[in-house]
C-alpha atoms as a PDB file:
ATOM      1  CA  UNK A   1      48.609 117.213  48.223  1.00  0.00           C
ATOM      2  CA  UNK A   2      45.653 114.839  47.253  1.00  0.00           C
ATOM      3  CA  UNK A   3      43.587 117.407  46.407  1.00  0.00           C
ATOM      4  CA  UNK A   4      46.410 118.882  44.156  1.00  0.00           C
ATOM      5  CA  UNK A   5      46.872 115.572  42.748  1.00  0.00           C
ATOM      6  CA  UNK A   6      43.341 115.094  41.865  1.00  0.00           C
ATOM      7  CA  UNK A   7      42.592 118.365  40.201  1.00  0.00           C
ATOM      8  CA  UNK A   8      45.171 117.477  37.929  1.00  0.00           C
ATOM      9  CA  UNK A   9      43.120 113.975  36.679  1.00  0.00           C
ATOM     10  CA  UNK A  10      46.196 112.221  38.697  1.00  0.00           C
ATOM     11  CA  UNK A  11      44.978 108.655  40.342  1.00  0.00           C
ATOM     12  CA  UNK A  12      46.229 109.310  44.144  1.00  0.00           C
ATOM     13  CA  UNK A  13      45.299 105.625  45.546  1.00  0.00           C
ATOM     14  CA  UNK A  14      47.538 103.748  42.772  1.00  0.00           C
ATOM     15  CA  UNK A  15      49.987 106.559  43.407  1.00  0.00           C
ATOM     16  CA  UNK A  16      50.581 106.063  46.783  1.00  0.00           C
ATOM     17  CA  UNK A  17      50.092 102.361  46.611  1.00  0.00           C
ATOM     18  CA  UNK A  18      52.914 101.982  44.048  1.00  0.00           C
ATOM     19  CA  UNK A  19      54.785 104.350  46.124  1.00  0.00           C
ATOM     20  CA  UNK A  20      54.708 102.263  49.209  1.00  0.00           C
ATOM     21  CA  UNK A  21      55.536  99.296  47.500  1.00  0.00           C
ATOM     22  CA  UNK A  22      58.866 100.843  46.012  1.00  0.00           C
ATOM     23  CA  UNK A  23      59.354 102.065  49.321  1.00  0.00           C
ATOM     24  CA  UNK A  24      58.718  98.595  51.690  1.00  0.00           C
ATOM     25  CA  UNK A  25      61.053  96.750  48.962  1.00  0.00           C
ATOM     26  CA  UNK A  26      63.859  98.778  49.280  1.00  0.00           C
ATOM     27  CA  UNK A  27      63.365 100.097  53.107  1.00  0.00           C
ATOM     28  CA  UNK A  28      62.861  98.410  56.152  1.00  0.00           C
ATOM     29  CA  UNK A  29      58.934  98.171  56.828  1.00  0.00           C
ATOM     30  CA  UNK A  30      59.186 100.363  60.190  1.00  0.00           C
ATOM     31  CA  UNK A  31      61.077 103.198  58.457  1.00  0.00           C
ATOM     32  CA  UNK A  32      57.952 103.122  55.850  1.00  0.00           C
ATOM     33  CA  UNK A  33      55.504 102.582  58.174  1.00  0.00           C
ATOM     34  CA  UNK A  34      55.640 106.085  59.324  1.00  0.00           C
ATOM     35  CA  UNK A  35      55.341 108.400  56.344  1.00  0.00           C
ATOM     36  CA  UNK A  36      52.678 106.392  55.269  1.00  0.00           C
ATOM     37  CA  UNK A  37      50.368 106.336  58.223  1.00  0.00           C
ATOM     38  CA  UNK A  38      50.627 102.379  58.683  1.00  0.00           C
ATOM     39  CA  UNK A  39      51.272 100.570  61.615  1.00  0.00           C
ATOM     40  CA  UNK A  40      54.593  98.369  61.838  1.00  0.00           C
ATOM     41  CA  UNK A  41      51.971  95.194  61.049  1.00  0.00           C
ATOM     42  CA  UNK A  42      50.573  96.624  58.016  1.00  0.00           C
ATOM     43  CA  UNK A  43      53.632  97.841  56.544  1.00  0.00           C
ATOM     44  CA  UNK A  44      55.256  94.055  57.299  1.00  0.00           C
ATOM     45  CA  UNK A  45      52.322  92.756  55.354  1.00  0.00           C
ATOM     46  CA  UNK A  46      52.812  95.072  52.527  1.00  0.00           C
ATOM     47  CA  UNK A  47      56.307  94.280  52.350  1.00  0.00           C
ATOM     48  CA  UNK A  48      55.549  90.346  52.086  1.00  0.00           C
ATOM     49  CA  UNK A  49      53.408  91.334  49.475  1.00  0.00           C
ATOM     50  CA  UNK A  50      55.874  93.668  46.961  1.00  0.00           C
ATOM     51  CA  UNK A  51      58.500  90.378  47.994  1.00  0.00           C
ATOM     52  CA  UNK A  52      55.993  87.578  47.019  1.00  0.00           C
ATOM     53  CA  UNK A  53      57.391  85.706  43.628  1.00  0.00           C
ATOM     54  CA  UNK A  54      55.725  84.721  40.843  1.00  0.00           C
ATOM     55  CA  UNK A  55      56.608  80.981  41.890  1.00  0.00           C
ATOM     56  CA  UNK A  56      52.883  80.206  43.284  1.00  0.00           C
ATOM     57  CA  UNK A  57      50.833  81.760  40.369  1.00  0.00           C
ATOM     58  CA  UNK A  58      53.370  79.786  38.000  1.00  0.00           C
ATOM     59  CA  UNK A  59      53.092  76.820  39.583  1.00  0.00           C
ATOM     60  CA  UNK A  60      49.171  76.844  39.372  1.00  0.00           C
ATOM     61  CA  UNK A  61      49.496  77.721  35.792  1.00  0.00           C
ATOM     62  CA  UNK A  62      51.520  74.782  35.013  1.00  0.00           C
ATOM     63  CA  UNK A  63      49.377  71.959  33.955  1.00  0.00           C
ATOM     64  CA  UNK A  64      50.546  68.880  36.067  1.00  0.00           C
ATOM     65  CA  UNK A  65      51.654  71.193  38.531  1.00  0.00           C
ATOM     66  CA  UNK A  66      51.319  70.306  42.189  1.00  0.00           C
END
């Protein structure tokens, strides 16, 4: 399927990451793990990831901000 995907100028690594985030924020991280060839870990850590908020780049934005 990469292959396929390539040949056709398609960017596979973006692809599947924004694939796997879809799929850790709406699954749990063990049913994703799987499909996507990551260990239960991994697929936790991506999940914290695609959950983190924008609250701690915010607050470093704001001037005054602690």
């Amino acid at each position: 399927m990469d292959n396929l995907l390539r040949q056709h100028g398609l960017p596979v690594l973006s692809a599947r990451n924004t694939a796997m985030i879809e799929a850790v924020t709406t699954l749990p991280p063990i049913v994703v793990a799987d499909p996507f060839d990551l260990s239960p870990a991994i697929a936790e850590t991506w999940a914290r990831y695609a959950n983190d908020s924008w609250t701690h780049y915010l607050a470093a934005r704001t001037p005054g901000a602690t």
